[in-house]
N, C-alpha and C. Protein backbone atom coordinates (compact mmCIF):
# COMPACT_ATOMS: atom_id res chain seq x y z
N UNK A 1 -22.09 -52.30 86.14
CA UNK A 1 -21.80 -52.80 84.82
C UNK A 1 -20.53 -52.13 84.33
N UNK A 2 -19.59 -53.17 83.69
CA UNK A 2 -18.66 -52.17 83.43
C UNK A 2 -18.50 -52.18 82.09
N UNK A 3 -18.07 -51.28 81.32
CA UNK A 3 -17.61 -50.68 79.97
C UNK A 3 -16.55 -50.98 79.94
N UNK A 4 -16.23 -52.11 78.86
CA UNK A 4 -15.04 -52.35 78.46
C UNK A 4 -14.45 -51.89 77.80
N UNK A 5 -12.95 -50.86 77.79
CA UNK A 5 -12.33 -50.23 76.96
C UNK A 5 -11.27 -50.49 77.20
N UNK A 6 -10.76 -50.42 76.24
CA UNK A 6 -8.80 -50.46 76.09
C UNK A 6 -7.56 -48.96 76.41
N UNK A 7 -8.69 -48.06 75.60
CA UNK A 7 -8.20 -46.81 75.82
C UNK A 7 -8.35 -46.11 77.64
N UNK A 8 -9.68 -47.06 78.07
CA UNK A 8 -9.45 -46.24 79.52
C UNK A 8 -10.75 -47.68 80.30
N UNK A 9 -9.58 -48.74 80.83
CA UNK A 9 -10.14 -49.53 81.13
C UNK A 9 -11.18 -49.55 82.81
N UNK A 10 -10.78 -47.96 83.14
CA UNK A 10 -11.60 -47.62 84.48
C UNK A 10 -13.08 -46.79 83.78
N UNK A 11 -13.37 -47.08 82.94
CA UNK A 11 -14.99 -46.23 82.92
C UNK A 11 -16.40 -47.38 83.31
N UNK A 12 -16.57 -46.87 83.76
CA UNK A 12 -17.61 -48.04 84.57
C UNK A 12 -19.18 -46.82 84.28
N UNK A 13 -20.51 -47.97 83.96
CA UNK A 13 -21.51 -46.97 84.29
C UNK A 13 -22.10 -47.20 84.97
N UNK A 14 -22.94 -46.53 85.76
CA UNK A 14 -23.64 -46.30 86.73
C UNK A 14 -24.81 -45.85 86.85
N UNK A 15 -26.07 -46.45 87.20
CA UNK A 15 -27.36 -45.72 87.44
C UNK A 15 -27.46 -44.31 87.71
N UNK A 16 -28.77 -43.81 87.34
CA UNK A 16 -28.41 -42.22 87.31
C UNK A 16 -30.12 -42.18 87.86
N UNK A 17 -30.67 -41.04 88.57
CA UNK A 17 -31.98 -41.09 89.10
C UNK A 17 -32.96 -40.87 87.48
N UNK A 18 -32.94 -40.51 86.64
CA UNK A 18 -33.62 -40.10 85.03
C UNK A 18 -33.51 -42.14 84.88
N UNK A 19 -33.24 -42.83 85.23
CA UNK A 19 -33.30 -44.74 85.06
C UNK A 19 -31.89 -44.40 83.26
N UNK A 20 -31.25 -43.41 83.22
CA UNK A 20 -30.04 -43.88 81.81
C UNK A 20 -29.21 -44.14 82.92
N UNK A 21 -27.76 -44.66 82.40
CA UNK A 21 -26.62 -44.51 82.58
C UNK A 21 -25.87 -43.74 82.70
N UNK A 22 -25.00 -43.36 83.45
CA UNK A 22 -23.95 -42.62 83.11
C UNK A 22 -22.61 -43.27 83.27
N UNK A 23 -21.56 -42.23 82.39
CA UNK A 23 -20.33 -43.68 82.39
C UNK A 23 -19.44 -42.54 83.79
N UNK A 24 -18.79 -43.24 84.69
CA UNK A 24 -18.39 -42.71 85.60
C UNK A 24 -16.74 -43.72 85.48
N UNK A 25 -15.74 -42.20 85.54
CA UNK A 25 -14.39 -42.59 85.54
C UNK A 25 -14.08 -42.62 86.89
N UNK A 26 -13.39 -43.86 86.81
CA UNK A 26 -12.12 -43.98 88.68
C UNK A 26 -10.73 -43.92 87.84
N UNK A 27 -10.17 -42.94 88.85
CA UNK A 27 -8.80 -43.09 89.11
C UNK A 27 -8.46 -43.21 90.37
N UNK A 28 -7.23 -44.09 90.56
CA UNK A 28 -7.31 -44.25 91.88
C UNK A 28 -5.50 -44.17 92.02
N UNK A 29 -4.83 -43.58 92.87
CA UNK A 29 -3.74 -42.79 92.90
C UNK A 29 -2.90 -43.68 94.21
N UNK A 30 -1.76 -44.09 94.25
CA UNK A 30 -1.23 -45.22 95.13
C UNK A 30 0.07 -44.20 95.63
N UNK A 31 0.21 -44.10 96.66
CA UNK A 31 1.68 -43.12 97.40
C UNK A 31 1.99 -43.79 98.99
N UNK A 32 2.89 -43.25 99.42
CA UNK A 32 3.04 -43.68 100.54
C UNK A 32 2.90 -42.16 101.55
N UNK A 33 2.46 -42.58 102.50
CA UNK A 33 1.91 -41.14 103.58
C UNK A 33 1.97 -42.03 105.10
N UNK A 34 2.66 -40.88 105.92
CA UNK A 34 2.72 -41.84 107.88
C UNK A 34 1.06 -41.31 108.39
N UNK A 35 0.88 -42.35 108.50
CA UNK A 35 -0.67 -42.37 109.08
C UNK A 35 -0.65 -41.30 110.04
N UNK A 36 0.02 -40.73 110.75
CA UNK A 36 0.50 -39.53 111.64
C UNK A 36 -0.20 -37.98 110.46
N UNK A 37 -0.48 -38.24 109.57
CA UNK A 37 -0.31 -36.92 108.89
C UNK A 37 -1.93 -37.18 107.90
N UNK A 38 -2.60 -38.44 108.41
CA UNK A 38 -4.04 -38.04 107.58
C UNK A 38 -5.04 -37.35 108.21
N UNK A 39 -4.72 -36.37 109.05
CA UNK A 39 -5.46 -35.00 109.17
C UNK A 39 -5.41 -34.27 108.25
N UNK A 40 -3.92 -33.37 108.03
CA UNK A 40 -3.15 -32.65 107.66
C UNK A 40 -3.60 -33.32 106.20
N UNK A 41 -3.74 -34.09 105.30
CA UNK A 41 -3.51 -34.53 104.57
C UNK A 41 -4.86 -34.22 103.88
N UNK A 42 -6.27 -34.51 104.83
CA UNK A 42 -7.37 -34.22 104.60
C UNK A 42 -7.59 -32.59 104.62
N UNK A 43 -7.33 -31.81 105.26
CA UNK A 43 -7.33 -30.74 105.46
C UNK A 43 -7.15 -29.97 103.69
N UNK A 44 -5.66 -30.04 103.45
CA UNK A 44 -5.27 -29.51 102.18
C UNK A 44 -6.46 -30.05 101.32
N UNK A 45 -6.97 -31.24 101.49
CA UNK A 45 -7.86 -31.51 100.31
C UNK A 45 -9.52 -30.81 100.33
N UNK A 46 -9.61 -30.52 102.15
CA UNK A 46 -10.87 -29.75 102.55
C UNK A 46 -10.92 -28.59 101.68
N UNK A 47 -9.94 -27.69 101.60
CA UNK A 47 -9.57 -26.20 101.32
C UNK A 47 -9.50 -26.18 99.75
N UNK A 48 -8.95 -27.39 98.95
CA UNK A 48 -8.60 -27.32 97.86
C UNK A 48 -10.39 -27.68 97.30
N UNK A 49 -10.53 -28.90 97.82
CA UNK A 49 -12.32 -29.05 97.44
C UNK A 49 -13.08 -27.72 97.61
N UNK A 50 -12.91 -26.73 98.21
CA UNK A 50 -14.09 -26.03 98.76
C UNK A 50 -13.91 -24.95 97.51
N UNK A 51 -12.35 -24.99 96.48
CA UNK A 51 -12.41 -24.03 95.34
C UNK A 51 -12.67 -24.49 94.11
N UNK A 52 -12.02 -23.57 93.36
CA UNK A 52 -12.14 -24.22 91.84
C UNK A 52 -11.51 -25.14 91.31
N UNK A 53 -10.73 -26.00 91.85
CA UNK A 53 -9.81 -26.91 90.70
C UNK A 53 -10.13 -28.14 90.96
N UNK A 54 -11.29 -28.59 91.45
CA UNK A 54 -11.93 -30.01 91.29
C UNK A 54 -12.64 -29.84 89.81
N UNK A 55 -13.43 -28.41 89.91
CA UNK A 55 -14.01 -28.57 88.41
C UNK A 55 -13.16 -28.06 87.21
N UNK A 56 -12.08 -27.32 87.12
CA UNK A 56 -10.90 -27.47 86.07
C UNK A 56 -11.25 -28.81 85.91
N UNK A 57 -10.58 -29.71 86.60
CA UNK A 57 -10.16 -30.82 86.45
C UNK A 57 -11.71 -31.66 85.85
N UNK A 58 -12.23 -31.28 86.74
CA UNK A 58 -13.54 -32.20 86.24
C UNK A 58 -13.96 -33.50 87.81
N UNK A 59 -13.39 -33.25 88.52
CA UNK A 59 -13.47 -34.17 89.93
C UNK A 59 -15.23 -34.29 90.13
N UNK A 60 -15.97 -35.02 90.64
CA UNK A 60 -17.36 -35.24 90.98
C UNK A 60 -17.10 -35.53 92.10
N UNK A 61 -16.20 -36.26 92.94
CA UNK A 61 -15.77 -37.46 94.01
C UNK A 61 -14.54 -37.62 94.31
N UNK A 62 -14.23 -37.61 95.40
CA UNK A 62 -13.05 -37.54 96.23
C UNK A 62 -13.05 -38.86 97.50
N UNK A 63 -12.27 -39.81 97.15
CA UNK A 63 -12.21 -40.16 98.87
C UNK A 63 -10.73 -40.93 99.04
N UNK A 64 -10.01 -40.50 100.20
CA UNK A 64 -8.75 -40.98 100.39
C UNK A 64 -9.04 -41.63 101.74
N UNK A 65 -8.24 -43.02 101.41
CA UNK A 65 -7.72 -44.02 102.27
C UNK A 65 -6.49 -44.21 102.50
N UNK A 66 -6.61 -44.70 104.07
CA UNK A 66 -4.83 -45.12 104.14
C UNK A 66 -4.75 -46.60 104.76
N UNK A 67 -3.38 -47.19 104.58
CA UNK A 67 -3.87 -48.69 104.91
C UNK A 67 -1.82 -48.86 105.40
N UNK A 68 -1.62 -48.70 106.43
CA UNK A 68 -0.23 -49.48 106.53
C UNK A 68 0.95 -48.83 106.20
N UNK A 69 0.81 -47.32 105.89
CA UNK A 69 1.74 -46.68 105.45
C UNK A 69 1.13 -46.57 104.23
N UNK A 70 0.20 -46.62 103.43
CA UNK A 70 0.03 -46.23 101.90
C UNK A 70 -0.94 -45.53 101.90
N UNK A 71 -1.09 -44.78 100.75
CA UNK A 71 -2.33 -43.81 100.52
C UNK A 71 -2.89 -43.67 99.67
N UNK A 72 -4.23 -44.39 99.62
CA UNK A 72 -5.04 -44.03 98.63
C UNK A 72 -5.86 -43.12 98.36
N UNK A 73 -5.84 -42.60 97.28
CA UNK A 73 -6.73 -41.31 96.72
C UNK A 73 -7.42 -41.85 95.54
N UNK A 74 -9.06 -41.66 95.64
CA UNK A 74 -9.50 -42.45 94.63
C UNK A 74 -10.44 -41.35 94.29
N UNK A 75 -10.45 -40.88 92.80
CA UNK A 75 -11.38 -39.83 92.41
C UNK A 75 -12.35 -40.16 91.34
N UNK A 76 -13.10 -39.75 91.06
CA UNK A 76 -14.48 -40.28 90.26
C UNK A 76 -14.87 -39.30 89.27
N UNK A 77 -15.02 -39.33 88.33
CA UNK A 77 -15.13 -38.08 87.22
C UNK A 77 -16.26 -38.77 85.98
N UNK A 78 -17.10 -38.19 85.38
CA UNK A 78 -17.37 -38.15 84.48
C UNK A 78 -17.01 -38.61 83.03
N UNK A 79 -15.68 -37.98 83.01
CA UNK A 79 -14.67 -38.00 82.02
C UNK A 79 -13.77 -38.65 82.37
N UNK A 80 -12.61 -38.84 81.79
CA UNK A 80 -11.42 -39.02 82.13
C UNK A 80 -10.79 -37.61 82.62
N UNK A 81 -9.40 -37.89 83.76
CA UNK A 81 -8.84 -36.58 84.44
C UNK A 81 -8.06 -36.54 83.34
N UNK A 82 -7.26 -37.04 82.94
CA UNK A 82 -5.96 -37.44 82.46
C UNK A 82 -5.64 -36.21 81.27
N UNK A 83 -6.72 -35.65 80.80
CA UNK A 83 -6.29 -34.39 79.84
C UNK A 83 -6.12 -33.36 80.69
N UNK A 84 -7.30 -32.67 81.59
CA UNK A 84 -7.76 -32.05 82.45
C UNK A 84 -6.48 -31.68 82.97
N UNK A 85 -5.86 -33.11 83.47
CA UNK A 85 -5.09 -32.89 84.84
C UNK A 85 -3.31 -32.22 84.67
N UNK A 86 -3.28 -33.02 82.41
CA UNK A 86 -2.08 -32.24 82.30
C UNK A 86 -2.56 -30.65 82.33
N UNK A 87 -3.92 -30.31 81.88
CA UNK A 87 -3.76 -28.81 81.78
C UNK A 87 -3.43 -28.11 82.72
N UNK A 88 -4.00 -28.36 83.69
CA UNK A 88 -3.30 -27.72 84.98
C UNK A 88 -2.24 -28.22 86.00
N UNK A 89 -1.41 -28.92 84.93
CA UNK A 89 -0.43 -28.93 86.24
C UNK A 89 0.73 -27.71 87.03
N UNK A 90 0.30 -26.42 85.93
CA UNK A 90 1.17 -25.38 86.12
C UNK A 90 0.10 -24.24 86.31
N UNK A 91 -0.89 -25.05 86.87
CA UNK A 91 -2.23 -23.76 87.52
C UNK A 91 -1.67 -23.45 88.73
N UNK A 92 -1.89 -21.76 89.40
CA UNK A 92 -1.67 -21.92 90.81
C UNK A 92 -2.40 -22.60 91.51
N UNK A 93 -3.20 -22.99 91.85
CA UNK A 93 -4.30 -23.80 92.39
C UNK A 93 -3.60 -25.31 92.53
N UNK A 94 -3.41 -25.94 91.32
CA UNK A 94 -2.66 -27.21 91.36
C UNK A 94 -1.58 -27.07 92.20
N UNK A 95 -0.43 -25.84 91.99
CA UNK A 95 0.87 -25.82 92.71
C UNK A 95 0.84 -25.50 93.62
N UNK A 96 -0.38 -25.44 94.30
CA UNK A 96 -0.16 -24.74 95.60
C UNK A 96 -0.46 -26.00 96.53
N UNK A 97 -1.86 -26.77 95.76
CA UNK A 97 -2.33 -28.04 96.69
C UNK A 97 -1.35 -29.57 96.59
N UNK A 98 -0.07 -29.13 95.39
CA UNK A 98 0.60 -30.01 95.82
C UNK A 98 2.28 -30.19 96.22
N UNK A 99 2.51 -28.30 96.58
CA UNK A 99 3.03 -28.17 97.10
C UNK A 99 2.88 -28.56 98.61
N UNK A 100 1.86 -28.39 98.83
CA UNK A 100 1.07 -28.39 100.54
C UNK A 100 1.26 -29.78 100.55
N UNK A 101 0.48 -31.00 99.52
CA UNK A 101 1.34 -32.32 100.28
C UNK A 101 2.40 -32.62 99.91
N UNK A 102 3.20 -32.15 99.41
CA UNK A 102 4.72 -32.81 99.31
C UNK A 102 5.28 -32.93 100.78
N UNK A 103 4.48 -32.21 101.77
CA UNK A 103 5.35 -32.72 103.18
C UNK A 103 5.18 -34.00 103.72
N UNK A 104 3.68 -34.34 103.06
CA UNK A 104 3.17 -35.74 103.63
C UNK A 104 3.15 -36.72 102.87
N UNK A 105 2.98 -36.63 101.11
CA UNK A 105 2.48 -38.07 100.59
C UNK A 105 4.24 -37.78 99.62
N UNK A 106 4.95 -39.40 99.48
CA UNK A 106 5.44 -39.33 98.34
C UNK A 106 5.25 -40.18 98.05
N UNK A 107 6.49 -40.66 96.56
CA UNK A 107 5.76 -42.08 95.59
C UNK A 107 6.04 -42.47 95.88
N UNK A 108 5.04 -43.88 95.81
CA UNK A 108 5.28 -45.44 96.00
C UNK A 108 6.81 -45.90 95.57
N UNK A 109 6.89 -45.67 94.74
CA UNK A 109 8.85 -46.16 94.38
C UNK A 109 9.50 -44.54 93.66
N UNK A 110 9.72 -44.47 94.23
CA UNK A 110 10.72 -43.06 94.23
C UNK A 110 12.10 -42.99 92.74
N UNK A 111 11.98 -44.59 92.43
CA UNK A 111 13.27 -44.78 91.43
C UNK A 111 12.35 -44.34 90.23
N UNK A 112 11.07 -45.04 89.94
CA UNK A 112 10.31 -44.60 89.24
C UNK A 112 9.89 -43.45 88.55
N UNK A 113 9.29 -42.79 89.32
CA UNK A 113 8.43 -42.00 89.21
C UNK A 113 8.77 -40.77 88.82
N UNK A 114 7.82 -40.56 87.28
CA UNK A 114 8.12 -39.25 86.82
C UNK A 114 7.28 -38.28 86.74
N UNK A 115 5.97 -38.77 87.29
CA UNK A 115 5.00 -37.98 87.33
C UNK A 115 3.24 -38.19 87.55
N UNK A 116 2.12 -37.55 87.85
CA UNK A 116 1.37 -38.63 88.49
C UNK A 116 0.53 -39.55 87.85
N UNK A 117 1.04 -40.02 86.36
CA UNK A 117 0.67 -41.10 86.02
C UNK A 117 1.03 -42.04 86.19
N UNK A 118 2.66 -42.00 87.01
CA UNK A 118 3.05 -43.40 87.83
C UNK A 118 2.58 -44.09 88.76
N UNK A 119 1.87 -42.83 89.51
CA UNK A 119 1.06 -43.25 90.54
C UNK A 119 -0.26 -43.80 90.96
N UNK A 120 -0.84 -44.11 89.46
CA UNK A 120 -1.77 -44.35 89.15
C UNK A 120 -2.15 -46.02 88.96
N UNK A 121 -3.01 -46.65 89.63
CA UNK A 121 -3.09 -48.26 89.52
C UNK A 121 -4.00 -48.34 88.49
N UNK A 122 -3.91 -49.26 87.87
CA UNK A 122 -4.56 -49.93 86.94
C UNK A 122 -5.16 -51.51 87.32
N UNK A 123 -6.44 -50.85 86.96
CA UNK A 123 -7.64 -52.36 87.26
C UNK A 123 -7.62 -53.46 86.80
N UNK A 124 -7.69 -54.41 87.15
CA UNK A 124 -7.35 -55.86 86.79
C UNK A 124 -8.91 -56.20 86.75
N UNK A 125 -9.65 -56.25 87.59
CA UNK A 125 -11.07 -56.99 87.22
C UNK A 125 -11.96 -56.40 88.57
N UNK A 126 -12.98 -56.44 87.22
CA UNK A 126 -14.31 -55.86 87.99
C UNK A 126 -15.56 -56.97 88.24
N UNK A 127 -16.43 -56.22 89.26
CA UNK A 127 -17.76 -57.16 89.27
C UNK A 127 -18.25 -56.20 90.06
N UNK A 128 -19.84 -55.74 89.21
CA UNK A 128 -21.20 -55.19 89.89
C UNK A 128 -22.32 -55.97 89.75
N UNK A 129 -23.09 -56.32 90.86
CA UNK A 129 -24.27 -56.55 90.67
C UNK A 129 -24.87 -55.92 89.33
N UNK A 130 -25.60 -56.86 88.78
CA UNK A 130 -26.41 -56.44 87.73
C UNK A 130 -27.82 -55.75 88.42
N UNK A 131 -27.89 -54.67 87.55
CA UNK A 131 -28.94 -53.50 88.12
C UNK A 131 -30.10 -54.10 87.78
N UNK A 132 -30.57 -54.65 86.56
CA UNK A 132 -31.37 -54.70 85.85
C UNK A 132 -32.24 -56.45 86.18
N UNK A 133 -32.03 -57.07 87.50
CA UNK A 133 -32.20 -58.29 88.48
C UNK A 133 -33.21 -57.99 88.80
């Protein structure tokens, strides 16, 4: 089911085992990366998951895809990242895990991009099975 909002048109809710809802945020992050490097790519995110700055941020869910030269990173939160994520963009933790991919992922259009809300897609249309069938 999705929650229609204007202010953050990715909050979607989701069954929870208690039978409420919960509203669960996607962001989903668009770059380009050489399929040669989604080890390396997973790795930094192994090391960075296993500390603290998924929950700074507020992360629940992590999963990156690649398709043709592009890279998707799609994360799942509770909340929205988008406050979270300015707070730490000058955490060591942040600068370190994205120093580590700057060897592998950059932006989708390079003329663009000022920062990683460029990189960010925005949803056009949803559809879930209705739970409640």
């Amino acid at each position: 089911m999705r929650r229609e909002s204007v202010d953050n048109p990715t909050a979607y809710t989701r069954a929870v085992p208690s039978g409420r809802y919960a509203v669960s945020h996607r962001t989903l992050i668009v770059a380009r990366m050489n399929p040669s490097d989604e080890q390396s790519v997973a790795e930094v995110f192994t090391e960075s998951d296993g500390g603290e700055l998924p929950h700074l941020v507020g992360v629940s869910r992590r999963e990156l895809f690649a398709f043709h030269g592009l890279y998707f990173h799609l994360i799942e939160a509770e909340e929205s990242i988008q406050a979270p994520l300015a707070d730490v963009r000058d955490h060591p933790l942040f600068v370190d895990v994205n120093t580590k991919l700057e060897k592998y992922i950059t932006a989708y259009d390079p003329a663009t991009w000022r920062g990683p809300r460029d990189a960010m897609a925005r949803s056009f249309y949803t559809w879930r099975a209705d739970s409640a069938r």
